[in-house]
Protein backbone atom coordinates (compact mmCIF):
# COMPACT_ATOMS: atom_id res chain seq x y z
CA UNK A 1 -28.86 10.71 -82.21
CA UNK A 2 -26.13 8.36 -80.58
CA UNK A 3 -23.71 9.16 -77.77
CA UNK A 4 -20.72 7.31 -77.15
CA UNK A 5 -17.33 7.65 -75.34
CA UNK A 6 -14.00 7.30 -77.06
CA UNK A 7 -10.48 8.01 -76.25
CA UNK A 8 -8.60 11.35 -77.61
CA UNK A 9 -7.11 8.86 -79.33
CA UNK A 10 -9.78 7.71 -81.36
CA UNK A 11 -10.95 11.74 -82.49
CA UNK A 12 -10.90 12.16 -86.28
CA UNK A 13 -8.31 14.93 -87.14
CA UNK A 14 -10.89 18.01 -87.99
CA UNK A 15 -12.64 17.43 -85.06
CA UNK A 16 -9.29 17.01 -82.71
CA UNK A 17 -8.55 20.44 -84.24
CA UNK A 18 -11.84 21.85 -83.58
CA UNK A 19 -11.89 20.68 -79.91
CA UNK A 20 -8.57 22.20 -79.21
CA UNK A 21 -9.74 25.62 -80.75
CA UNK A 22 -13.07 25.91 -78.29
CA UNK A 23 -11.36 25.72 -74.79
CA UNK A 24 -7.71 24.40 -73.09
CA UNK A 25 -10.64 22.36 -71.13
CA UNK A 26 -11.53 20.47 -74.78
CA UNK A 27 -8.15 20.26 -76.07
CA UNK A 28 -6.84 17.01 -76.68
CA UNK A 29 -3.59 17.78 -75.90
CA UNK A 30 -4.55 18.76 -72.48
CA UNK A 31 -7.28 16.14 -71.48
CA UNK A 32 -4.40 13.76 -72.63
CA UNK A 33 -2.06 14.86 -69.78
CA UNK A 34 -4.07 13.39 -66.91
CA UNK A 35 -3.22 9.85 -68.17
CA UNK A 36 -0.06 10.24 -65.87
CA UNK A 37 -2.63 10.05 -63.34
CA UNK A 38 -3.48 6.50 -64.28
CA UNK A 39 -6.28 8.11 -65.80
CA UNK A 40 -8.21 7.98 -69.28
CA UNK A 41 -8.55 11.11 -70.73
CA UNK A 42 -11.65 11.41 -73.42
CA UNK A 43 -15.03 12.83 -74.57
CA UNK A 44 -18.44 11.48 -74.57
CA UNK A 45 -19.50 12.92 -78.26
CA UNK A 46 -23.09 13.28 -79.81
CA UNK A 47 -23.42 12.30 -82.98
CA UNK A 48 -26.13 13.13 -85.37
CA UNK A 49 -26.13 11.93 -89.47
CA UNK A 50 -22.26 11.04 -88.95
CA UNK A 51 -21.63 14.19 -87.58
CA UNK A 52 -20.32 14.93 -84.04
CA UNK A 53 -22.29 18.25 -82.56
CA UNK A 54 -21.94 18.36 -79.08
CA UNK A 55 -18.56 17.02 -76.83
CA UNK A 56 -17.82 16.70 -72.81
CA UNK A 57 -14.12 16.22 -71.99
CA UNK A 58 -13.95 13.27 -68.71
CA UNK A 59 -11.19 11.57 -67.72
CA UNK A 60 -12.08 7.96 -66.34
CA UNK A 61 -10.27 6.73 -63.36
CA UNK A 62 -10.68 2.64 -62.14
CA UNK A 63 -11.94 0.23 -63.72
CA UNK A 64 -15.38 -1.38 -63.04
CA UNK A 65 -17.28 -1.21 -60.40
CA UNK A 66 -14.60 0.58 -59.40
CA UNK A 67 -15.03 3.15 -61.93
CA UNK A 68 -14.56 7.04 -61.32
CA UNK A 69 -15.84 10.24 -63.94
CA UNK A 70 -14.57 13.06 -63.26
CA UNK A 71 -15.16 16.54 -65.73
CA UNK A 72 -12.92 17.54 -64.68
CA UNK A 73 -10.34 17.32 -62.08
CA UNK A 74 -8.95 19.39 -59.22
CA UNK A 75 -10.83 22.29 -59.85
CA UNK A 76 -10.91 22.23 -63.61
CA UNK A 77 -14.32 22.81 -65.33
CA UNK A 78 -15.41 21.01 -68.68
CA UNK A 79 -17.53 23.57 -70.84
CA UNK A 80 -19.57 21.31 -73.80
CA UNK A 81 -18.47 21.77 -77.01
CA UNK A 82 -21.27 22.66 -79.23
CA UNK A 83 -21.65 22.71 -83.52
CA UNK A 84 -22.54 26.07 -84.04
CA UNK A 85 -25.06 25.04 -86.49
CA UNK A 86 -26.51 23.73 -83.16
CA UNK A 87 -26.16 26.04 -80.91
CA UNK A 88 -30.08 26.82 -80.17
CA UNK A 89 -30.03 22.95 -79.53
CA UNK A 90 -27.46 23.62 -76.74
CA UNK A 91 -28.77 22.80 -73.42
CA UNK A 92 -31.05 19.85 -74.97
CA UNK A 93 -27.72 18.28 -75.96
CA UNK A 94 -25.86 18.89 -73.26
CA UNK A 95 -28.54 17.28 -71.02
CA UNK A 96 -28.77 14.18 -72.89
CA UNK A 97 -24.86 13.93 -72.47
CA UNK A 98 -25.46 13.59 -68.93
CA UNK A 99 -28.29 11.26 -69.20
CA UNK A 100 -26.08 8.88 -71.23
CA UNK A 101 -23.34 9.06 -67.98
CA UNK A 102 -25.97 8.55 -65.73
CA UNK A 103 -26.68 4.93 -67.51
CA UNK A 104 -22.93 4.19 -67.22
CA UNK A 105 -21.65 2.12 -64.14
CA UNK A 106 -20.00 4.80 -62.66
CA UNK A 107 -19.21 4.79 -58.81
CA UNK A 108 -19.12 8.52 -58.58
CA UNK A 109 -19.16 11.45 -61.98
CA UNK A 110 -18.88 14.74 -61.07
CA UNK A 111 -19.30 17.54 -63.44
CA UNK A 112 -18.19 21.16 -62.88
CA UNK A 113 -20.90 23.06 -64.78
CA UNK A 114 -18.72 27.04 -64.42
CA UNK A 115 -21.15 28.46 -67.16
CA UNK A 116 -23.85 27.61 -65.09
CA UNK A 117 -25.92 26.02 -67.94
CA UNK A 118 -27.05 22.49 -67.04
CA UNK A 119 -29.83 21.82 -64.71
CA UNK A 120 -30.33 18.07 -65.35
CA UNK A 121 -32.35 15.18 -63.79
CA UNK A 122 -31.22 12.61 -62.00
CA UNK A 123 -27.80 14.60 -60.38
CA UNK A 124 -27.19 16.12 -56.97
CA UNK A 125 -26.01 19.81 -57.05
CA UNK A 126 -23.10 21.15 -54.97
CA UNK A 127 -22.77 24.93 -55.07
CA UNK A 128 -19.21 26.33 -54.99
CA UNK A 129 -17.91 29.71 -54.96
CA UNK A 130 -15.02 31.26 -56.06
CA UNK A 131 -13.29 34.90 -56.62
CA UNK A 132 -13.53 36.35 -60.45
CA UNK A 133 -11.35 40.08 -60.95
CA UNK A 134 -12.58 41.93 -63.57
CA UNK A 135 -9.96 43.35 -65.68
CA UNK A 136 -11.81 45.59 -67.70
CA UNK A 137 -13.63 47.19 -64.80
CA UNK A 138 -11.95 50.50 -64.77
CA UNK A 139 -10.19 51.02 -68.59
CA UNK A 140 -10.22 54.53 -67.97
CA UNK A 141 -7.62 54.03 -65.35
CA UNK A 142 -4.98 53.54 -67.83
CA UNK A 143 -2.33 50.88 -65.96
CA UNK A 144 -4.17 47.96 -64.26
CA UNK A 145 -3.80 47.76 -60.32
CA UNK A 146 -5.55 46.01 -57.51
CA UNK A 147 -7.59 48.32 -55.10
CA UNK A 148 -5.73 47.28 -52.13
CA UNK A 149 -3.10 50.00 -51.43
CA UNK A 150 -1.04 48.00 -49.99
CA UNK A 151 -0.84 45.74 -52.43
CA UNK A 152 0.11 48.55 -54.65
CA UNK A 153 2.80 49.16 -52.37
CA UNK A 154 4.36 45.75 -51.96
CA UNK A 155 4.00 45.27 -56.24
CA UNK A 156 5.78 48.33 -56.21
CA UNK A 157 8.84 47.06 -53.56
CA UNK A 158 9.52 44.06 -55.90
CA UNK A 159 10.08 46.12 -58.90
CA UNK A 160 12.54 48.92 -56.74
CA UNK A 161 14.26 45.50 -55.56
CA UNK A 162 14.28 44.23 -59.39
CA UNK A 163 12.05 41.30 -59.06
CA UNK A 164 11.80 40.34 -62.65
CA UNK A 165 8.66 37.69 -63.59
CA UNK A 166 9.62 35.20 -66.17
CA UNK A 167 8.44 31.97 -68.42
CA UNK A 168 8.87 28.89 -66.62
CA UNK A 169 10.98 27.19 -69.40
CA UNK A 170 11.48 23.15 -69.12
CA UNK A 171 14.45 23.24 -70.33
CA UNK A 172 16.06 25.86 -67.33
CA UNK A 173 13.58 25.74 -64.73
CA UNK A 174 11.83 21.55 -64.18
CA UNK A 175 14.38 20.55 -61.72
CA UNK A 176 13.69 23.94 -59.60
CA UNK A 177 9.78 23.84 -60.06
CA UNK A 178 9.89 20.38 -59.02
CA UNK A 179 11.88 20.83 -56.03
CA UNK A 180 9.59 24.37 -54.97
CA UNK A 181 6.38 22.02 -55.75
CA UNK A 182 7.58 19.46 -53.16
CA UNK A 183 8.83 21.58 -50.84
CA UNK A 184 5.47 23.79 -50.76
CA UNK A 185 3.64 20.71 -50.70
CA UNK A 186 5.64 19.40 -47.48
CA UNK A 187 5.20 22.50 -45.86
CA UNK A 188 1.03 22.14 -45.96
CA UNK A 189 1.41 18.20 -45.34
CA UNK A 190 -0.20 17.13 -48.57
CA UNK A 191 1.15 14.44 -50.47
CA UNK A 192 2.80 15.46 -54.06
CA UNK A 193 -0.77 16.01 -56.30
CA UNK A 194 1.12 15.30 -59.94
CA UNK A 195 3.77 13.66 -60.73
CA UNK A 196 7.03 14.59 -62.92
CA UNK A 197 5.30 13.22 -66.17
CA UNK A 198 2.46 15.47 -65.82
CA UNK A 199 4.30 18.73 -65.01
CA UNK A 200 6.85 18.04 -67.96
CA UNK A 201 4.02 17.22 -70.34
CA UNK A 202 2.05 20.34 -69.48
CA UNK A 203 5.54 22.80 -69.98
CA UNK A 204 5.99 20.70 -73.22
CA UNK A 205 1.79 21.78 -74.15
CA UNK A 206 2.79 25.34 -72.42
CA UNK A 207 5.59 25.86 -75.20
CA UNK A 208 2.94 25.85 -78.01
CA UNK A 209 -0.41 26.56 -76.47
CA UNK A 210 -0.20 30.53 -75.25
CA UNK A 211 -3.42 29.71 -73.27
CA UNK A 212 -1.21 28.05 -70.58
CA UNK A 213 0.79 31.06 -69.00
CA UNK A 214 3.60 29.53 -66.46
CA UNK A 215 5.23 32.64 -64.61
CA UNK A 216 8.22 32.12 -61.49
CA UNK A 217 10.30 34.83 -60.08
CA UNK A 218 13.96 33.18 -59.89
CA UNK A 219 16.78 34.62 -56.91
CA UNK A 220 19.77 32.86 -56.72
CA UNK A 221 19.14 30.41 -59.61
CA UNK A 222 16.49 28.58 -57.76
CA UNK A 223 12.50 29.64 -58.29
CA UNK A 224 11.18 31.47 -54.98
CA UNK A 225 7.74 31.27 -56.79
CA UNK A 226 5.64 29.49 -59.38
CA UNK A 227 1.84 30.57 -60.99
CA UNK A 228 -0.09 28.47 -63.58
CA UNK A 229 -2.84 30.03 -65.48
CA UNK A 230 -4.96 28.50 -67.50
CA UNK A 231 -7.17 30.54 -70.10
CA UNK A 232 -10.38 29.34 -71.05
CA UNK A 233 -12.22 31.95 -73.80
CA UNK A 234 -12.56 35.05 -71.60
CA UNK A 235 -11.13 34.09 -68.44
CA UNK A 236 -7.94 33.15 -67.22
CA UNK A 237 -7.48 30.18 -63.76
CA UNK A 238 -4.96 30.53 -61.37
CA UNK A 239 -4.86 27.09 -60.96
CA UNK A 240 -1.60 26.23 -58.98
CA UNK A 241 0.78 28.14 -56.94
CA UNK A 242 3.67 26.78 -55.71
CA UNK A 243 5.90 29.38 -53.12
CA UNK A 244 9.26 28.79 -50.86
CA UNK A 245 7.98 31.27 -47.88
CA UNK A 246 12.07 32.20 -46.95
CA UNK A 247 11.33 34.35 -50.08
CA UNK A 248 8.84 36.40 -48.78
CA UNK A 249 10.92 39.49 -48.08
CA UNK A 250 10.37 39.57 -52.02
CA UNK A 251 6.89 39.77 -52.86
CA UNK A 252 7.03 36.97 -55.63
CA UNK A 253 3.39 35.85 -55.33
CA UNK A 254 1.90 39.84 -55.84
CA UNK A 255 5.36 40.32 -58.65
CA UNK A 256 3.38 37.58 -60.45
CA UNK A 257 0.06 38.01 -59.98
CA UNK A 258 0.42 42.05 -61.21
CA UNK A 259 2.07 41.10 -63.96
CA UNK A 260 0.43 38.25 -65.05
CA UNK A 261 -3.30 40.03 -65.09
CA UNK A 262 -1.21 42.67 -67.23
CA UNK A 263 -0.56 40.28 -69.26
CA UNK A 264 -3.95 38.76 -69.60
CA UNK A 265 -5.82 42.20 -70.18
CA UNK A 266 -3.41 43.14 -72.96
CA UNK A 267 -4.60 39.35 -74.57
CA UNK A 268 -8.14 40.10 -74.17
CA UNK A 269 -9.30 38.46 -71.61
CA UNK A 270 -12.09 39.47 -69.31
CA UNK A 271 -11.96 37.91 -65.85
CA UNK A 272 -9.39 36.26 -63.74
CA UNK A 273 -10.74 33.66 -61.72
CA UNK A 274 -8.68 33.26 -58.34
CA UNK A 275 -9.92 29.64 -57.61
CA UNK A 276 -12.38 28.48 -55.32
CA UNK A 277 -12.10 29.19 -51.70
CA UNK A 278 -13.26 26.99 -48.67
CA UNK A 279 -16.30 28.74 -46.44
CA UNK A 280 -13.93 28.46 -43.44
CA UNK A 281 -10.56 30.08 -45.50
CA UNK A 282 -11.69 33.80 -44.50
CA UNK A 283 -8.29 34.66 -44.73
CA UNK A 284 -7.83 33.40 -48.20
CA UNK A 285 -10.80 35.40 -48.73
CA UNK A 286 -9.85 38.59 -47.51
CA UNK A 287 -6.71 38.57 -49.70
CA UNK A 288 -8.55 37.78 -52.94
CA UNK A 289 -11.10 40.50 -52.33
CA UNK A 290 -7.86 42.45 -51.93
CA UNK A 291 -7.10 41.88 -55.70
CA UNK A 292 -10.54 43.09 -56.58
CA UNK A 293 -11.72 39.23 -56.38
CA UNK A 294 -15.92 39.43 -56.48
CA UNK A 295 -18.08 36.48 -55.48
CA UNK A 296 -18.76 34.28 -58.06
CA UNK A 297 -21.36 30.97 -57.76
CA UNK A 298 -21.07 28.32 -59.68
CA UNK A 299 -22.50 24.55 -59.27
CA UNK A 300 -20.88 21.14 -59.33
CA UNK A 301 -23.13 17.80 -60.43
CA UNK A 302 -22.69 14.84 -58.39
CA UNK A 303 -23.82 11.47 -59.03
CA UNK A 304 -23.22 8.35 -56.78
CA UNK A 305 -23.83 4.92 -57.14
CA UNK A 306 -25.24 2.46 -54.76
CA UNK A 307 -21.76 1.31 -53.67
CA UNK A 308 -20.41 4.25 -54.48
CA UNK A 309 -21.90 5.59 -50.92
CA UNK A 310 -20.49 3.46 -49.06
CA UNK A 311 -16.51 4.70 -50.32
């Protein structure tokens, strides 16, 4: 068995193909997209008699001993990508994945681990929590609605006032979505987390890859309000929100969130997964429980280098 790292670049065709069928997370076309980032987007692949049977997306940041791993970023998990003809060899490879990072000279590899499969030597564990809705909870309730009545009641204000959800399309809507991400960024005084390459490369993936769903509400030919969800297998991420707050009068953030777990459900998928939430965000908290949001664990693995410590 030999495990080595190579660039999306370097992925034979069939196997390219195959990645991008398992997860968004595995697809090369995604994992490519951090590279605006200064990044290095890739996989550390098992091979086994020529053939490849196990696969962890990373994208490498630095350069040594400089050297960063992360799988993957902001939030973003990195299921492994098993051959089913392995599958009851899962966990076995998946650990020896991480032993083969843990030989690299990396100054810090994390590893978001949502399945909750690993449990490997050698790597700190971080628990983190975040909100999961279950869509299918109640399918005898016809219509899908959160159990917060007033929630109910402000979904149902934006569609009396004709607050109509729509595709973010790059061709329309990239100036406006990057002026609402700046300006939403400003307002929490962070500094701007992507830059224009990224966001135009994901809407260019978005076009072709119906696991990226990109929803705004648009008044007065500017967006109020922008939601990216990513959907991995049977759940969906709300991974970035991006909202002007002189539109709150029109409910743009519940207008997309009702119809974009509509949306979801009708696809098939199971759970919508709200995003992780800080122990001292009660608010944040509160509101996601108000969307039927449930408690869900999960653990990060950490490893640090000597001088890694001392960053």
């Amino acid at each position: 068995m030999n495990i080595t790292r190579r660039s999306w670049r370097d992925l034979a065709p069939n196997l390219a193909d195959t990645l991008n069928r398992f997860s968004i997370f595995t697809s090369p076309g995604f994992v490519l997209l951090f590279e605006t980032l200064d990044g290095s987007g890739g996989y550390y692949l098992v091979e086994q008699d020529g053939q490849v049977i196990a696969a962890l997306p990373i994208v490498e940041f630095g350069r040594p001993p400089f050297r960063r791993l992360q799988a993957l970023t902001d939030g973003l998990y990195a299921p492994v990508w098993i051959d089913e003809s392995r599958r009851a060899d899962a966990l076995p490879l998946a650990h020896a994945i991480l032993e083969r990072i843990a030989t690299e000279s990396y100054l810090k590899s994390i590893i978001t681990d949502f399945d909750n499969q690993l449990s490997p030597k050698r790597w700190q564990s971080l628990e983190m929590e975040t909100s999961l809705v279950d869509l299918h909870l109640d399918d005898s309730a016809g219509e899908w609605l959160p159990p917060d009545k007033t929630l109910c009641a402000e979904i149902a204000k934006a569609d009396r006032d004709g607050v109509a959800v729509i595709p973010i399309n790059s061709d329309t809507h990239m100036a406006s979505f990057l002026s609402l991400m700046r300006k939403t960024e400003a307002r929490h005084g962070r500094p701007q987390k992507y830059p224009e390459p990224f966001w135009r490369g994901l809407a260019e993936l978005s076009a072709h890859d119906p696991r990226i769903l990109w929803l705004g509400v648009e008044t007065s030919g500017q967006l109020a309000c922008s939601h990216i969800y990513l959907i991995d297998r049977r759940a969906a991420l709300n991974w970035q929100i991006y909202f002007d707050k002189q539109y709150s009068p029109l409910k743009p953030n519940q207008a997309i969130m009702f119809q974009a777990a509509k949306r979801l459900k009708k696809a098939g998928v199971g759970y919508l997964n709200l995003g992780s939430t800080p122990p001292e965000a009660t608010g944040v908290a509160s509101y996601k429980e108000k969307w039927g949001g449930r408690a869900y664990r999960y653990r990060v693995w950490k490893r640090t280098s000597f001088l890694g410590r001392w960053q």
